[in-house]
C-alpha atoms as a PDB file:
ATOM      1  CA  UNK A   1      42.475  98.718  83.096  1.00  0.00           C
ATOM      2  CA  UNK A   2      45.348  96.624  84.114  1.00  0.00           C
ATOM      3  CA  UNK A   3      46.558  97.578  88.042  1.00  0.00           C
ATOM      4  CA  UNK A   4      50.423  98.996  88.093  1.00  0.00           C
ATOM      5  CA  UNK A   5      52.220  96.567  89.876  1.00  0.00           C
ATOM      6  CA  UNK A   6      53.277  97.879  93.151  1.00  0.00           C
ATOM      7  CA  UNK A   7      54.950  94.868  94.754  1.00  0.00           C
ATOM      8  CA  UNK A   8      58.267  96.021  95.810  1.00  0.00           C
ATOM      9  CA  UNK A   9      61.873  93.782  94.500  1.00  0.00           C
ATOM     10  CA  UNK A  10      65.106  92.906  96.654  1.00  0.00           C
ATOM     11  CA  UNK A  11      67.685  94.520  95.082  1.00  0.00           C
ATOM     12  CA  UNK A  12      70.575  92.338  93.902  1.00  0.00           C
ATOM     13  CA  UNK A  13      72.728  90.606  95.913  1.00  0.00           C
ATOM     14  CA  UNK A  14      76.007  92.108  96.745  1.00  0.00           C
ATOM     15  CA  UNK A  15      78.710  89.907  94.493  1.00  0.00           C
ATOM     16  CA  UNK A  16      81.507  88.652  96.207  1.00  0.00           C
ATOM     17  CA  UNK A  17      85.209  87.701  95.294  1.00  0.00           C
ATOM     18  CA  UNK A  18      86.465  85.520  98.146  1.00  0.00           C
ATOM     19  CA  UNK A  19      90.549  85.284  98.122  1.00  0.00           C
ATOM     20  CA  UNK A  20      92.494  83.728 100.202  1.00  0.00           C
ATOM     21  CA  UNK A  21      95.648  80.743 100.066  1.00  0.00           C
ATOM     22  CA  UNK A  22      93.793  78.523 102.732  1.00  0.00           C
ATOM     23  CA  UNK A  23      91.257  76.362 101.070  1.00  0.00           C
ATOM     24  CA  UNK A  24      89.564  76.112 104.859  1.00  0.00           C
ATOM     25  CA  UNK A  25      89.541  79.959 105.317  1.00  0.00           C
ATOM     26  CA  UNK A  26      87.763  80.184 101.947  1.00  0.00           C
ATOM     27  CA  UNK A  27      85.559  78.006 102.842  1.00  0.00           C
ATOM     28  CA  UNK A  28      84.789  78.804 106.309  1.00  0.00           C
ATOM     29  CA  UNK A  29      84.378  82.587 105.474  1.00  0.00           C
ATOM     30  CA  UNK A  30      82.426  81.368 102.470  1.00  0.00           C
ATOM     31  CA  UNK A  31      79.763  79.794 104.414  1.00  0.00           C
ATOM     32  CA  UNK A  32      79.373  82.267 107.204  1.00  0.00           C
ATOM     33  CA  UNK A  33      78.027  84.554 104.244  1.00  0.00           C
ATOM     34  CA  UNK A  34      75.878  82.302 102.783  1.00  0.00           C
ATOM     35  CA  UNK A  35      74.290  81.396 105.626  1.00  0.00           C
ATOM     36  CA  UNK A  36      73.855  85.052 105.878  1.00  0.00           C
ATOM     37  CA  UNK A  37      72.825  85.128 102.442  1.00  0.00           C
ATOM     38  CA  UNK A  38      69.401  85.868 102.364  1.00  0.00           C
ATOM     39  CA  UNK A  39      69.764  88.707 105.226  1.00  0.00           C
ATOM     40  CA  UNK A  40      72.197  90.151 103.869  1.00  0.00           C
ATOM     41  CA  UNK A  41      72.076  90.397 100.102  1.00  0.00           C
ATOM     42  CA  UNK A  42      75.542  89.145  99.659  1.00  0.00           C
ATOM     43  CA  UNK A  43      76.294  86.373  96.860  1.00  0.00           C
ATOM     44  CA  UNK A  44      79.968  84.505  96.636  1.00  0.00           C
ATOM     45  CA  UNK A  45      80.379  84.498  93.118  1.00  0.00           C
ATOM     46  CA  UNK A  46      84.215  82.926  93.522  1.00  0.00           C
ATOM     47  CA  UNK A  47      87.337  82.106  94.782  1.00  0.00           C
ATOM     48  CA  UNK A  48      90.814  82.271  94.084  1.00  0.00           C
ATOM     49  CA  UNK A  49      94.071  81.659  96.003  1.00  0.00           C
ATOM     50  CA  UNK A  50      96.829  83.784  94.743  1.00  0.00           C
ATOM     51  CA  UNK A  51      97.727  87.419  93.252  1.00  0.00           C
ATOM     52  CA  UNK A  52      97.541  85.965  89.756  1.00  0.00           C
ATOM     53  CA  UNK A  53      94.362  83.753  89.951  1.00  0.00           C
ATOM     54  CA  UNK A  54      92.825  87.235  91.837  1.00  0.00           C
ATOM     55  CA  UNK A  55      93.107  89.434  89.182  1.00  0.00           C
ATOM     56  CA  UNK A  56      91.739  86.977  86.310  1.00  0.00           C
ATOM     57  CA  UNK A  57      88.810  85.872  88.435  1.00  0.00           C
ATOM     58  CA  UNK A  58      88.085  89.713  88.863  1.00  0.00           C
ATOM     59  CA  UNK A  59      88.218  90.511  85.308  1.00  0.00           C
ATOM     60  CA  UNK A  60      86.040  87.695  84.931  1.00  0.00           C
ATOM     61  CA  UNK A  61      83.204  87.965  87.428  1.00  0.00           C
ATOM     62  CA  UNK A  62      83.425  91.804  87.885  1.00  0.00           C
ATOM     63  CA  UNK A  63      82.367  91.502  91.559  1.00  0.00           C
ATOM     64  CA  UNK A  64      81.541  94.497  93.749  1.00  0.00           C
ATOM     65  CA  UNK A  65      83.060  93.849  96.222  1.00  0.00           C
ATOM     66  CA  UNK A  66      86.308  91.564  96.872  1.00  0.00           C
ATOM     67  CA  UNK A  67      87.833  90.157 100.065  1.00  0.00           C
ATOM     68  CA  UNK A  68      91.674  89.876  99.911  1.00  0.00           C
ATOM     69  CA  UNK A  69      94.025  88.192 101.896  1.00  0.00           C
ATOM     70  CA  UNK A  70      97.137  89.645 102.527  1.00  0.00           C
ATOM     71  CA  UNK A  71      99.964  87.187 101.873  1.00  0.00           C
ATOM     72  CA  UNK A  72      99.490  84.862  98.844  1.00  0.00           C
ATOM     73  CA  UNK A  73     101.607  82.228  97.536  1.00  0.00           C
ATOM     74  CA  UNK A  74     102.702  84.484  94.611  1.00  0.00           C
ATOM     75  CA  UNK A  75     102.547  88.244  96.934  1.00  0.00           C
ATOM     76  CA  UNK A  76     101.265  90.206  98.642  1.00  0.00           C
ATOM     77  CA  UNK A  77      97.104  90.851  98.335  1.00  0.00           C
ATOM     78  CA  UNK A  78      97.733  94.450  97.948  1.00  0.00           C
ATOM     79  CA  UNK A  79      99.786  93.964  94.321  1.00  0.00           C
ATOM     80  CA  UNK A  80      96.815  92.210  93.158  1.00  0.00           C
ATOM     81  CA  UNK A  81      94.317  95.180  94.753  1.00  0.00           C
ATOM     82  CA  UNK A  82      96.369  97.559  92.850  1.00  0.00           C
ATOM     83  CA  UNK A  83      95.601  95.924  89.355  1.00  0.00           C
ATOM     84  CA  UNK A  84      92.044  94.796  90.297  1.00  0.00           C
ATOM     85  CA  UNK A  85      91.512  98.454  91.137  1.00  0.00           C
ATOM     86  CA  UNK A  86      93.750 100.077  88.303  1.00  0.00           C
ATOM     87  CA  UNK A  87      91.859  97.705  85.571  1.00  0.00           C
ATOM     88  CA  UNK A  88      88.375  98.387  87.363  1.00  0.00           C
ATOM     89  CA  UNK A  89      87.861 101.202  89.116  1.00  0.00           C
ATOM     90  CA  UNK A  90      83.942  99.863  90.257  1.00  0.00           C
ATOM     91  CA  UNK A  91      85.587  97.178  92.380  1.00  0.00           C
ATOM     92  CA  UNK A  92      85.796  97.443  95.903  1.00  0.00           C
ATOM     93  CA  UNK A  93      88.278  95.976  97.523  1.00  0.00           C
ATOM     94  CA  UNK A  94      88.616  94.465 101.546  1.00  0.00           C
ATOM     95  CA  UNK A  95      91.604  93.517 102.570  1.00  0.00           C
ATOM     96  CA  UNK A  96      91.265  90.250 105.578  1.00  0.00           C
ATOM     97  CA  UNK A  97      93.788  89.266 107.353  1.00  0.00           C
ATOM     98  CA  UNK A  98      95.462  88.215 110.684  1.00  0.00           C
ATOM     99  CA  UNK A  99      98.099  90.707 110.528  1.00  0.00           C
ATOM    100  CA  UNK A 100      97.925  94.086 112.136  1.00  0.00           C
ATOM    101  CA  UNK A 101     100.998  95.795 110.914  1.00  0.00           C
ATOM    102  CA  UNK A 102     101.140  99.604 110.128  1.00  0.00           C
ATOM    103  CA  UNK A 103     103.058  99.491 107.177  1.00  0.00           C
ATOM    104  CA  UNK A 104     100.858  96.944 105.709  1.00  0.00           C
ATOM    105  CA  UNK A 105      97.825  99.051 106.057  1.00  0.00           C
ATOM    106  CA  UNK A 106      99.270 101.922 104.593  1.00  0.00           C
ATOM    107  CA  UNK A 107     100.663  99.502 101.802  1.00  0.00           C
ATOM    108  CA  UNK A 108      97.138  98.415 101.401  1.00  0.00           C
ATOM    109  CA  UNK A 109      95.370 102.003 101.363  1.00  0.00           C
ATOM    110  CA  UNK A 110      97.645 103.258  98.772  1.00  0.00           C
ATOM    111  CA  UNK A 111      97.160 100.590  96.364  1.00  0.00           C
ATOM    112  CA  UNK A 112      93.129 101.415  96.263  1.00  0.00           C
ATOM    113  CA  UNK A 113      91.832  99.183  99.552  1.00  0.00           C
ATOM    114  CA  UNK A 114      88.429 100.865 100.817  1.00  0.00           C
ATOM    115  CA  UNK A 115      89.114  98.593 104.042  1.00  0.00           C
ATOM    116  CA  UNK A 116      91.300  96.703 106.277  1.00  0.00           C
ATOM    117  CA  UNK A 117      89.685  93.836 108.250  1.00  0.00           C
ATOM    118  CA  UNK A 118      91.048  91.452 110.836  1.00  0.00           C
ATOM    119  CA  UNK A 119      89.880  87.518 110.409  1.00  0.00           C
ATOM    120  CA  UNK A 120      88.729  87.447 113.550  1.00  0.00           C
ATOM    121  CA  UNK A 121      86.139  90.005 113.379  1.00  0.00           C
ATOM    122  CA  UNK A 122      82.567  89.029 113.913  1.00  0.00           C
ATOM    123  CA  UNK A 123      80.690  87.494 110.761  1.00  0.00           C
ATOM    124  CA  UNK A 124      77.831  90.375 111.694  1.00  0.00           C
ATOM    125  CA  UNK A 125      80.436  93.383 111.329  1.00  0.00           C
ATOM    126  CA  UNK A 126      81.946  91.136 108.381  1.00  0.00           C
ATOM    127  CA  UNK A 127      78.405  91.669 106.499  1.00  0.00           C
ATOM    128  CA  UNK A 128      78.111  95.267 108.020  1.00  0.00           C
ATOM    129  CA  UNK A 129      81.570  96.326 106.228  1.00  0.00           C
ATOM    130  CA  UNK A 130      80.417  94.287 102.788  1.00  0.00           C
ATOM    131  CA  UNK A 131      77.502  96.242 102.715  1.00  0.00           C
ATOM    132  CA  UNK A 132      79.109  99.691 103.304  1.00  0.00           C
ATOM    133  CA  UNK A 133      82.094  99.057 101.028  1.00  0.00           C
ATOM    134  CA  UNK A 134      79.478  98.644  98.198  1.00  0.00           C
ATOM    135  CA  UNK A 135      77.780 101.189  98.799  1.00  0.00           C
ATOM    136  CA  UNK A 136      80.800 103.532  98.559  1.00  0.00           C
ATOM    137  CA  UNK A 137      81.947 104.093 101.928  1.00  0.00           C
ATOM    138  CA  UNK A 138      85.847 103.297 103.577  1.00  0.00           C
ATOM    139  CA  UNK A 139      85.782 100.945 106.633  1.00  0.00           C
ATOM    140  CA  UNK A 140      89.151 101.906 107.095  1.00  0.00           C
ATOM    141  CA  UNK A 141      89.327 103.284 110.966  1.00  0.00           C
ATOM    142  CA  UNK A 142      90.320 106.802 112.198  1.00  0.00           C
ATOM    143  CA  UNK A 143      93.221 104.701 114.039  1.00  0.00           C
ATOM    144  CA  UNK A 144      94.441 103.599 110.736  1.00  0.00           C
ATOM    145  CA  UNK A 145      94.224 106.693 108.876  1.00  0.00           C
ATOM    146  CA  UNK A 146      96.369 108.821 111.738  1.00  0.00           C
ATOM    147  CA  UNK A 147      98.653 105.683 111.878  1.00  0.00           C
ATOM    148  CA  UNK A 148      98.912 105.785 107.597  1.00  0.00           C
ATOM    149  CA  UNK A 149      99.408 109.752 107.520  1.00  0.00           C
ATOM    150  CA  UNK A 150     102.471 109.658 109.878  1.00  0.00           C
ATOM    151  CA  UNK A 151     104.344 106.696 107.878  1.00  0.00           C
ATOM    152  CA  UNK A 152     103.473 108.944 104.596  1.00  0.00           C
ATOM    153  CA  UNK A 153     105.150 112.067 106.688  1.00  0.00           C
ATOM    154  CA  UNK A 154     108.444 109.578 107.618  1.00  0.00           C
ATOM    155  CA  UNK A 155     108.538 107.970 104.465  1.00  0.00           C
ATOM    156  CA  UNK A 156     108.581 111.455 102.352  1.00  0.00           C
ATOM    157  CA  UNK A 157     111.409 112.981 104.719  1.00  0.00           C
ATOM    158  CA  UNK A 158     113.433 109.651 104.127  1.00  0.00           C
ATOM    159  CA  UNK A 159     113.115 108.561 100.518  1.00  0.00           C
ATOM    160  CA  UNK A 160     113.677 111.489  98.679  1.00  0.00           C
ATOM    161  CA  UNK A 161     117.252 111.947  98.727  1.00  0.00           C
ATOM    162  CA  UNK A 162     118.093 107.979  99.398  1.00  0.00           C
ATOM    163  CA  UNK A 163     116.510 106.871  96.335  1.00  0.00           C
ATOM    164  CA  UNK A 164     119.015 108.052  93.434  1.00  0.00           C
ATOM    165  CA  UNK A 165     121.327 106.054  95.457  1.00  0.00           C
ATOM    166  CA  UNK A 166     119.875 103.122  93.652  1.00  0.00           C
ATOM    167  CA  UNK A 167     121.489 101.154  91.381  1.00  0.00           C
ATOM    168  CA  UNK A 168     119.482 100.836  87.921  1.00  0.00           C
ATOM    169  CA  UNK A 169     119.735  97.215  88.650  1.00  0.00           C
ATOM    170  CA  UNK A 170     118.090  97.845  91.857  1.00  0.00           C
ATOM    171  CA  UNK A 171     115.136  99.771  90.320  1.00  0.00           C
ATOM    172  CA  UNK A 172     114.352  97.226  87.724  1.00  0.00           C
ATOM    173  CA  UNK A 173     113.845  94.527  90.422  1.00  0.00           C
ATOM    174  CA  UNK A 174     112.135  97.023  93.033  1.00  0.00           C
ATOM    175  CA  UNK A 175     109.690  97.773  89.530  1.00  0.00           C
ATOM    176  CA  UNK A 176     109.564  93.862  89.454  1.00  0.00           C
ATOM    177  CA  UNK A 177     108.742  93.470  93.456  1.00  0.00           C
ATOM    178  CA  UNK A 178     106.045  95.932  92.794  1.00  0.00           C
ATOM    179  CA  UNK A 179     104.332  93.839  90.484  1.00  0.00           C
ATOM    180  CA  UNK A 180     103.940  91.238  92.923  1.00  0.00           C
ATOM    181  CA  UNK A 181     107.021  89.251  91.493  1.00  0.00           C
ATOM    182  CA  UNK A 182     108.913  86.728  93.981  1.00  0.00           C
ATOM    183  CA  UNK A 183     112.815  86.289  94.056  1.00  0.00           C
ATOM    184  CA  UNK A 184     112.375  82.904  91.535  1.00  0.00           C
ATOM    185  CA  UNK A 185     110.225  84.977  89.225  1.00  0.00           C
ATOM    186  CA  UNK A 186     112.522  87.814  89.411  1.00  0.00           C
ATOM    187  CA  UNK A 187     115.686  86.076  88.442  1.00  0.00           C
ATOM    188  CA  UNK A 188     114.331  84.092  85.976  1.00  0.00           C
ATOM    189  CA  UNK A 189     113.173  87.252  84.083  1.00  0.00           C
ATOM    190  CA  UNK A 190     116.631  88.816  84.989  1.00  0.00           C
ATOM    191  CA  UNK A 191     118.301  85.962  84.284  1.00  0.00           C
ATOM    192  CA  UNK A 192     120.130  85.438  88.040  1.00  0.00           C
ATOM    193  CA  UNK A 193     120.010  83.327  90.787  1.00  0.00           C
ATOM    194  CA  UNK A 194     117.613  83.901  93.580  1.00  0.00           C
ATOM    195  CA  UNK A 195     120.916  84.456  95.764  1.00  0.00           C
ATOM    196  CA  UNK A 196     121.609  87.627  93.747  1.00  0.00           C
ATOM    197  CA  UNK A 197     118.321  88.764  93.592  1.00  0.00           C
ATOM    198  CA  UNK A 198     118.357  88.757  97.629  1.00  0.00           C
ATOM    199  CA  UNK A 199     121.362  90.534  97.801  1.00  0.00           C
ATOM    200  CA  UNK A 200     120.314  93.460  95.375  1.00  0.00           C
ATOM    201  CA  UNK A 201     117.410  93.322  97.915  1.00  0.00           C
ATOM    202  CA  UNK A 202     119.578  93.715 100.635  1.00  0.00           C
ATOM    203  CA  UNK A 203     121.650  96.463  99.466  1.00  0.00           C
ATOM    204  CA  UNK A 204     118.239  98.315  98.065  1.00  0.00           C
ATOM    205  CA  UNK A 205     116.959  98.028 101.919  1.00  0.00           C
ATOM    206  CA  UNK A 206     119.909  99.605 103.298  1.00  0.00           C
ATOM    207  CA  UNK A 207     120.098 102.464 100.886  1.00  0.00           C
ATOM    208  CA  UNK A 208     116.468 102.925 101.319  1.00  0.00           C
ATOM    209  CA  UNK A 209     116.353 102.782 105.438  1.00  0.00           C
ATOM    210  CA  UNK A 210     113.741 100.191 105.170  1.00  0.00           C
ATOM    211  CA  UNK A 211     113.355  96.553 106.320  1.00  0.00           C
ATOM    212  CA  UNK A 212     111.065  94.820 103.897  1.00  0.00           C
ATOM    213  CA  UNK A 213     109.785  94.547 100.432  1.00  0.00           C
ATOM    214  CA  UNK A 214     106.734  96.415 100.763  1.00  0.00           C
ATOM    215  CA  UNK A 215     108.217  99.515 102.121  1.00  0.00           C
ATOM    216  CA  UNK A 216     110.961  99.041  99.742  1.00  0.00           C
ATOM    217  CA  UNK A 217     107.860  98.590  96.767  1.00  0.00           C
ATOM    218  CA  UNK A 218     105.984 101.618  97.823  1.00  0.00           C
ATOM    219  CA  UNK A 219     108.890 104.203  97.938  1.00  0.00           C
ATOM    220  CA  UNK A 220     109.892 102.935  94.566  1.00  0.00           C
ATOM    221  CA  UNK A 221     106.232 103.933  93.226  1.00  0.00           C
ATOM    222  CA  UNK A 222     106.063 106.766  94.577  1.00  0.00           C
ATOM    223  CA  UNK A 223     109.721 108.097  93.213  1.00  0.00           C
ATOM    224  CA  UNK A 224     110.742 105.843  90.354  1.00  0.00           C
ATOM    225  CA  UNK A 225     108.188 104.658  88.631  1.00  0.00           C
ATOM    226  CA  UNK A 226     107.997 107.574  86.127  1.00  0.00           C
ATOM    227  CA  UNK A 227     111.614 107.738  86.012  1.00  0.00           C
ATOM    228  CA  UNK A 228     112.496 104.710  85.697  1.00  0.00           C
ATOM    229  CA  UNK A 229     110.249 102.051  83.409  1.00  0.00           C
ATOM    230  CA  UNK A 230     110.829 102.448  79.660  1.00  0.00           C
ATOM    231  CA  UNK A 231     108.863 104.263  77.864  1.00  0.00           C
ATOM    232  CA  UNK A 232     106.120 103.156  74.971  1.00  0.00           C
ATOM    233  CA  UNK A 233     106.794 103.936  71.580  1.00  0.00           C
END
């Protein structure tokens, strides 16, 4: 009688989507997991560099877990988290970056982040958060959560009534900013200049009581989405 085999298996490596516009960064981070790699359980299964390239290399290497930068060439990291997320729900996504900025995290949260890292934390907590994001926690902090609640609070006491202010030219770029869209790629679609697309920018910020496009983004899907995109026939 053959013996059951009792000889216990590491479980699979954690798989990794690295993002980020600096090839160095990707790099650096890159090897400071590796060279954790076998500790760990964590595998780097790619890179990309912007919003666009994001989202195709996650519906091609379905990763656990990805770590997104927050500015990119073509957006901001949190349009492409919203897709990754949206399109697969498994995916866990980190947002790392060198910007601490309220509205930012609470951009980030909404759009489906489970955390919201600095780049200078320590490569040990790095692996730490890896390893609880896929395993279905938040490493989102208490701090950030309070912080996140109170813009929701100030933002739904503000945008309400300010919103049908909007021009419908106004939404349909606001719909386009929230796809991760710059001012070039907005006009062209449009068919404008960059210059105009600014200044419905400028006019939707006023109206709005906000300062830049992610607030701007966020209000407009939260109220307008719905409302405003045609509908599919």
């Amino acid at each position: 009688m053959v013996p059951a085999d009792t000889t216990s298996h590491p479980p699979d490596p954690i798989r990794v989507l690295l993002v980020d516009d600096s090839a160095l960064l990707r790099e650096g981070i890159a090897a400071v997991l590796q060279a954790r790699a076998d500790a760990s359980g964590i595998q780097i299964v790619g890179t990309a560099a912007s919003v666009e390239e994001a989202i195709a290399r996650a519906r091609e290497l379905r990763p656990q877990v990805v770590l997104l930068d927050l500015r990119l060439p073509d957006g901001y990291g949190f349009a492409a988290c919203r897709q990754i997320v949206t399109e697969h729900p498994a995916i866990r996504v980190i947002m790392l970056t060198s910007t601490m900025d309220d509205n930012f995290v609470y951009e980030s949260i909404s759009a489906g982040a489970q955390g919201y890292l600095m780049k200078e934390i320590p490569p040990a907590e790095l692996v730490r958060a890896i390893r609880q994001v896929a395993a279905g926690h938040s490493v989102i902090t208490p701090e950030q959560v309070t912080r996140t609640l109170s813009i929701i609070r100030e933002r739904s006491q503000k945008a309400g009534p300010t919103f049908t202010l909007l021009s419908p030219q106004e939404k349909r770029i606001l719909d386009l900013v929230a796809q991760g869209q710059t001012n070039k790629e907005i006009g062209e679609k449009l068919g404008v200049s960059q210059n105009t697309v600014k200044n419905y920018l400028a006019n939707a910020f006023e109206k709005l009581n906000v300062r830049r496009r992610s607030q701007a983004a966020a209000i407009y899907l939260r109220h307008g989405e719905v409302a405003t995109r045609p509908k599919r026939t």
